[in-house]
C-alpha atoms as a PDB file:
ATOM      1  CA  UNK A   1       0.000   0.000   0.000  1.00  0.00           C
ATOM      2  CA  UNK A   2       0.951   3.136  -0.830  1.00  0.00           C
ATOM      3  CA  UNK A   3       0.826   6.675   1.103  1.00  0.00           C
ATOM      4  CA  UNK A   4      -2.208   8.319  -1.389  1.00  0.00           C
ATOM      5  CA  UNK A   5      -4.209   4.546  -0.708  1.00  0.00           C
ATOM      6  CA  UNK A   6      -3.788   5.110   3.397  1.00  0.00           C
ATOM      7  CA  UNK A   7      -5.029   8.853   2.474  1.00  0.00           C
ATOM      8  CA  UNK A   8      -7.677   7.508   0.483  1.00  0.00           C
ATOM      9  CA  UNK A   9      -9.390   5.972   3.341  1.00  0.00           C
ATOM     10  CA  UNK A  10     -12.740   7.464   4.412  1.00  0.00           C
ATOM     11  CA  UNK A  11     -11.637   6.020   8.212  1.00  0.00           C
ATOM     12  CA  UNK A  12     -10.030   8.695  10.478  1.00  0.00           C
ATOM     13  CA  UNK A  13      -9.187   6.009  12.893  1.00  0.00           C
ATOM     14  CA  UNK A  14      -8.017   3.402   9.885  1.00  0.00           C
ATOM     15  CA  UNK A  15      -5.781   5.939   8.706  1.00  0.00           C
ATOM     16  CA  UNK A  16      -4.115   6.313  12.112  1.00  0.00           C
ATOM     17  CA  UNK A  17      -4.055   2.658  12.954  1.00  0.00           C
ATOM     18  CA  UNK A  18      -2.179   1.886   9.482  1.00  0.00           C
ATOM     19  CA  UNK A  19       0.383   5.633  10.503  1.00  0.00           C
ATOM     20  CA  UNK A  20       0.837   4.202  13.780  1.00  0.00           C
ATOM     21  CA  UNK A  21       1.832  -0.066  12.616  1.00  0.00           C
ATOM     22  CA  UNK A  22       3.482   0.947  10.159  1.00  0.00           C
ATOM     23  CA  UNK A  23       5.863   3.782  10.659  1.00  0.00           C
ATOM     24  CA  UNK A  24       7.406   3.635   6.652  1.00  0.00           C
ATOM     25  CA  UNK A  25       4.572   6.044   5.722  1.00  0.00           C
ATOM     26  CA  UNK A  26       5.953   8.559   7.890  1.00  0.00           C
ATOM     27  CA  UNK A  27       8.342  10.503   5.527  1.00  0.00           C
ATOM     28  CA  UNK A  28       6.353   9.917   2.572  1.00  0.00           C
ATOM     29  CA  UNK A  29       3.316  11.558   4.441  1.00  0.00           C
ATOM     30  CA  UNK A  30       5.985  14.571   4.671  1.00  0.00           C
ATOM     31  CA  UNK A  31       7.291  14.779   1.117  1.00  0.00           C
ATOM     32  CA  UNK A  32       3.402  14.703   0.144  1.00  0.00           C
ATOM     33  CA  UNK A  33       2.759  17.378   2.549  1.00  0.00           C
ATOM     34  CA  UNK A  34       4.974  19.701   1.141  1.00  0.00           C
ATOM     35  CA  UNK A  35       3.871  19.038  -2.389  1.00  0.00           C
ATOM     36  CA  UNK A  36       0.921  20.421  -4.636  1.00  0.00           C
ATOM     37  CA  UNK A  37      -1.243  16.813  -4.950  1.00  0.00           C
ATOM     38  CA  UNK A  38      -4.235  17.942  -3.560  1.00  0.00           C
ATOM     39  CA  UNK A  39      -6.070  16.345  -2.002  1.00  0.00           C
ATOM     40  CA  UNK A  40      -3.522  14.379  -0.814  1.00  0.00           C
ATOM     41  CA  UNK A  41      -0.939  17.000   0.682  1.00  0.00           C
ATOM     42  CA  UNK A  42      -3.209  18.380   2.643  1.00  0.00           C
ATOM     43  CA  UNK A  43      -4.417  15.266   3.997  1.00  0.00           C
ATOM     44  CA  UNK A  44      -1.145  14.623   4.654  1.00  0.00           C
ATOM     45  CA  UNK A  45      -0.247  17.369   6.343  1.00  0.00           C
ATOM     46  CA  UNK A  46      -3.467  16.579   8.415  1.00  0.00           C
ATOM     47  CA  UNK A  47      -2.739  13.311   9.663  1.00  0.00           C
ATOM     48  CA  UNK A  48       1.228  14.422   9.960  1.00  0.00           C
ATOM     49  CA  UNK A  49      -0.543  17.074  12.693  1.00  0.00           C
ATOM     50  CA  UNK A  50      -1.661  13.541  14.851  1.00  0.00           C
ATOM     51  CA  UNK A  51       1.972  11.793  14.896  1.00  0.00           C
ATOM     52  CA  UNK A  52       4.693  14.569  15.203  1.00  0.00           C
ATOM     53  CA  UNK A  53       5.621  15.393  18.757  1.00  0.00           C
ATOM     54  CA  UNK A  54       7.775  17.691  20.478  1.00  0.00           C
ATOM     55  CA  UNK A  55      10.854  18.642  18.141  1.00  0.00           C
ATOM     56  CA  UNK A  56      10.067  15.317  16.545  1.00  0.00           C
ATOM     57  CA  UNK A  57      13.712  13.889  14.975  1.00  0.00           C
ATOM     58  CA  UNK A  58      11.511  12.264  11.814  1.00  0.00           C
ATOM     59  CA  UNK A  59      10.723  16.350  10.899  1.00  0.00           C
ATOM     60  CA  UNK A  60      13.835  17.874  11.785  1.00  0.00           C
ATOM     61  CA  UNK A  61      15.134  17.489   8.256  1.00  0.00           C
ATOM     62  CA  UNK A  62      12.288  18.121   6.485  1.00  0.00           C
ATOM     63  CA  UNK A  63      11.526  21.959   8.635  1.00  0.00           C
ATOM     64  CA  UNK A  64      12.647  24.005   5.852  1.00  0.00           C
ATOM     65  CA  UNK A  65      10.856  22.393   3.318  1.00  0.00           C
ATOM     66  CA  UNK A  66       8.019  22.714   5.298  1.00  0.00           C
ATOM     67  CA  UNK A  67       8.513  26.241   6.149  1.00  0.00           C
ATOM     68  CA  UNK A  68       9.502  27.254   2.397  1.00  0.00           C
ATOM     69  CA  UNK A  69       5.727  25.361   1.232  1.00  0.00           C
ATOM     70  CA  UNK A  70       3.701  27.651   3.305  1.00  0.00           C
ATOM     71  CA  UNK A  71       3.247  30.523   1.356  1.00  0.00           C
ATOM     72  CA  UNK A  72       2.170  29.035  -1.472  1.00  0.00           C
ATOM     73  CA  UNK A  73      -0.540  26.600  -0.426  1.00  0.00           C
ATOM     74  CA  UNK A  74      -4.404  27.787   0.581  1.00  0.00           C
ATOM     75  CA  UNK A  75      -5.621  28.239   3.952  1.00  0.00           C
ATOM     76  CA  UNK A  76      -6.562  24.801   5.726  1.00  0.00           C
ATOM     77  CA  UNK A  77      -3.429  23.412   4.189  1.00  0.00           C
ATOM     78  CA  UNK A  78      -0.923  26.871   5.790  1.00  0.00           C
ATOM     79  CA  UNK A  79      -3.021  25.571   8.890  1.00  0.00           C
ATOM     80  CA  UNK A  80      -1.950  22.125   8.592  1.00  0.00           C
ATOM     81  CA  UNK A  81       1.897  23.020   7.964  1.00  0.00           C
ATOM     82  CA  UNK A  82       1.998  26.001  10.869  1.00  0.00           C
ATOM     83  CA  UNK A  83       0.674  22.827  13.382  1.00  0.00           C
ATOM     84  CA  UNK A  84       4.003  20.892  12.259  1.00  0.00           C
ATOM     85  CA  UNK A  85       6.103  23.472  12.695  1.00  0.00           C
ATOM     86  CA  UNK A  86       5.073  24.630  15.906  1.00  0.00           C
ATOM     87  CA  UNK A  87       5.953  21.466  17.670  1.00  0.00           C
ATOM     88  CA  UNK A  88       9.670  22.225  16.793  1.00  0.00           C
ATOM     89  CA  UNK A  89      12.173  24.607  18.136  1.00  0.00           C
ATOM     90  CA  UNK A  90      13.423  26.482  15.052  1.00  0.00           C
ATOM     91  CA  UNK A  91      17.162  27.703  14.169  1.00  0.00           C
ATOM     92  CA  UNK A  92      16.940  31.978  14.711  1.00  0.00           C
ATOM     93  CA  UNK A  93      17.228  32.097  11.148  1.00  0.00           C
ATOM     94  CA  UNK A  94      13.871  29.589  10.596  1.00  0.00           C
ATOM     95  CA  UNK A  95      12.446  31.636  13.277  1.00  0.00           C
ATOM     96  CA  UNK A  96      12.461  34.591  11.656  1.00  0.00           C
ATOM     97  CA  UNK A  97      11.843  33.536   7.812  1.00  0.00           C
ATOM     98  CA  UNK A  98       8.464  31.860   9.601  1.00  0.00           C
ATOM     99  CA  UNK A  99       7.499  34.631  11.902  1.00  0.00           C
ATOM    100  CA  UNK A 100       7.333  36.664   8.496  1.00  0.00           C
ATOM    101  CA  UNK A 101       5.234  34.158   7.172  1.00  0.00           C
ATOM    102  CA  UNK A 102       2.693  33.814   9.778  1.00  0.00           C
ATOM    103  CA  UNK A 103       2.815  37.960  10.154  1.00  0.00           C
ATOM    104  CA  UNK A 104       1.559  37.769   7.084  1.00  0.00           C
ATOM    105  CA  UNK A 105      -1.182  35.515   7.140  1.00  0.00           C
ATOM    106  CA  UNK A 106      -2.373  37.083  10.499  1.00  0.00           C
ATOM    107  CA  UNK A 107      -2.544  40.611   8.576  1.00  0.00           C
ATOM    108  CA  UNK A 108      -4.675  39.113   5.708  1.00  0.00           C
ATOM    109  CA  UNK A 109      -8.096  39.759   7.006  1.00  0.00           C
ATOM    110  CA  UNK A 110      -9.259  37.593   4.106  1.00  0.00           C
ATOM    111  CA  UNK A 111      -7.934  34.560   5.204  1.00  0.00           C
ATOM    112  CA  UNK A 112      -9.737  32.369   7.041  1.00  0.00           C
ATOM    113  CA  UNK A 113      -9.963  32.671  10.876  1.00  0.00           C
ATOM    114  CA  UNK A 114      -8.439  29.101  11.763  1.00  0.00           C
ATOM    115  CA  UNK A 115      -5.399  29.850   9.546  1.00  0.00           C
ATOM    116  CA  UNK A 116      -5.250  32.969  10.966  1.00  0.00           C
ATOM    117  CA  UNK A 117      -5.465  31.687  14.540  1.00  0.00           C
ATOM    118  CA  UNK A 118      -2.775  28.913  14.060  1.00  0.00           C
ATOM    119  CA  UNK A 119      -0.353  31.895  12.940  1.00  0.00           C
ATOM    120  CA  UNK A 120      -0.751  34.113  15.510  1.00  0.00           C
ATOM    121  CA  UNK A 121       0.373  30.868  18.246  1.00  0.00           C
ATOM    122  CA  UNK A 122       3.251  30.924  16.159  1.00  0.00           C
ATOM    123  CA  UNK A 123       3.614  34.917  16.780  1.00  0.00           C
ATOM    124  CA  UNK A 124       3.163  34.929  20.128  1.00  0.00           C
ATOM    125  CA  UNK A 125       5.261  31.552  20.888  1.00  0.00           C
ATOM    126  CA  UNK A 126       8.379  33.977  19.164  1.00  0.00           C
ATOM    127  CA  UNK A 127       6.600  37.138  21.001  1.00  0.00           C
ATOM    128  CA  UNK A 128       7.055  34.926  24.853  1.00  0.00           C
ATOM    129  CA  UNK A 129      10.219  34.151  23.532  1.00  0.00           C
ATOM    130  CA  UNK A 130      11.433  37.803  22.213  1.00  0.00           C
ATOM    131  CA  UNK A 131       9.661  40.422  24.276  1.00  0.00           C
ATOM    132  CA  UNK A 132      11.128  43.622  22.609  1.00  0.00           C
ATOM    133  CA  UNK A 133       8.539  42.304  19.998  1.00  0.00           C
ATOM    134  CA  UNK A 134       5.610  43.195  22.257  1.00  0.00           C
ATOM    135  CA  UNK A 135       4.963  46.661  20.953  1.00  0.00           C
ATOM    136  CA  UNK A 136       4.865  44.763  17.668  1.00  0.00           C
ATOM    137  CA  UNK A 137       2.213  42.250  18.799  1.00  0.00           C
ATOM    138  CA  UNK A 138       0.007  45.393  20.213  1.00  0.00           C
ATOM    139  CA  UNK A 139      -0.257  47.015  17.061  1.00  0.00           C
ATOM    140  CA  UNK A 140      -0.887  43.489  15.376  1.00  0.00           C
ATOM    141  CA  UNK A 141      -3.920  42.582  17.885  1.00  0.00           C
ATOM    142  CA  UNK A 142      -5.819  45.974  17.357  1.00  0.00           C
ATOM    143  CA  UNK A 143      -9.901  46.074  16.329  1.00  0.00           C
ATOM    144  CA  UNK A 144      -9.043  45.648  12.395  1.00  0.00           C
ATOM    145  CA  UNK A 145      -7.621  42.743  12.793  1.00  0.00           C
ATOM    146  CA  UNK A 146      -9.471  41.174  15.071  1.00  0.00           C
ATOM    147  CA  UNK A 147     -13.269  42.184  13.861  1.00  0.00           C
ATOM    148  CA  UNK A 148     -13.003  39.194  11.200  1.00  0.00           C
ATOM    149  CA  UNK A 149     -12.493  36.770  13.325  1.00  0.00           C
ATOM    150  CA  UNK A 150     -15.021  34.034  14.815  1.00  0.00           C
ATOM    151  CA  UNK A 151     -16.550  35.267  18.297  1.00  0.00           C
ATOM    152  CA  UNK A 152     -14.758  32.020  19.751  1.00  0.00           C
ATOM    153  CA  UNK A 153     -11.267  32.304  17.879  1.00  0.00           C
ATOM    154  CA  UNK A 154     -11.254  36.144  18.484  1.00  0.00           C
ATOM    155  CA  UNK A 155     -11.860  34.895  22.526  1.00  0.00           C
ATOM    156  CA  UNK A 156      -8.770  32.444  21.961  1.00  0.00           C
ATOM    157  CA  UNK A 157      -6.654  35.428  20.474  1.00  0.00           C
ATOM    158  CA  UNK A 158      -7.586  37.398  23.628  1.00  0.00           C
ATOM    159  CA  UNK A 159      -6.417  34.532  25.961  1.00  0.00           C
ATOM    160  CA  UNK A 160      -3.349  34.153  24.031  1.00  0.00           C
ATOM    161  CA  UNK A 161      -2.432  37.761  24.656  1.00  0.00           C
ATOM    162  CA  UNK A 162      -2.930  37.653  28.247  1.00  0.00           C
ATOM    163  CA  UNK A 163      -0.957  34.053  28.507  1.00  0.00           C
ATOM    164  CA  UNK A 164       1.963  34.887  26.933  1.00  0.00           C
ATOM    165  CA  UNK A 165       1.696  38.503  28.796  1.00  0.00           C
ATOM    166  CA  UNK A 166       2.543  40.060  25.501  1.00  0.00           C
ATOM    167  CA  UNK A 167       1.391  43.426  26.857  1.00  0.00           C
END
């Protein structure tokens, strides 16, 4: 069996149970990820969100590649790829290239709100991290940018704000 076949199942918990027996899927799920086969990278990217842990070793070579596909996919797959990437601890030069990235998909009040939301973790994970960005993160979380969000993922946005202390 190929990785597309275990994507083509309808089965959220088949698809997991054949990820988690049989671990060879693991890096193909990545390369697909990071690719333009839709549906299958984003589905890939989906399931990859279930399986990668804490600075995972199986991503760590794969980080830019996930980093550098980003831009250039549409909304719920950015979500999918921002998940993976914000279990690992990123090089200063990653962190920056990325918190560009998700600056700009947290300034595009276009995009959708849970692409939006995933970006602005990443922003305020760097923002905890790097707190002469806080003036940065104020003038990021002000009404315009916040108005087109859900009533629940605007709440989350507040929450982050006061968790990380930003202000």
């Amino acid at each position: 069996m190929k990785i597309k076949e275990v994507l083509s199942k309808s089965n959220k918990p088949e698809m997991l149970s054949i990820m988690e027996t049989s671990p060879k899927y693991f890096n193909d799920a990545i390369k697909l990820a990071v690719s333009d086969e839709q549906p299958y990278s984003w589905r890939a990217a989906w399931l990859l969100t279930h399986f990668v842990k804490q600075n995972d070793l199986r991503i760590k070579g794969y980080t830019k590649n996930i980093i550098d596909a980003v831009n250039d996919k549409k909304d719920g797959h950015q979500r999918e790829l921002i998940k993976i990437i914000l279990q690992m601890d990123l090089t200063e030069e990653d962190e920056g290239i990325f918190f560009n990235t998700c600056m700009n998909i947290w300034e595009n009040v276009n995009k959708s709100s849970s692409v939006r939301v995933v970006a602005f973790k990443f922003i305020s994970k760097i923002a905890k991290k790097y707190p002469e960005l806080s003036e940065e993160i104020i003038s990021i979380t002000q009404a315009h940018y916040l108005k087109s969000l859900s009533p629940g993922i605007r709440k989350s946005v507040y929450k982050m704000i006061e968790k990380y202390k930003i202000y």
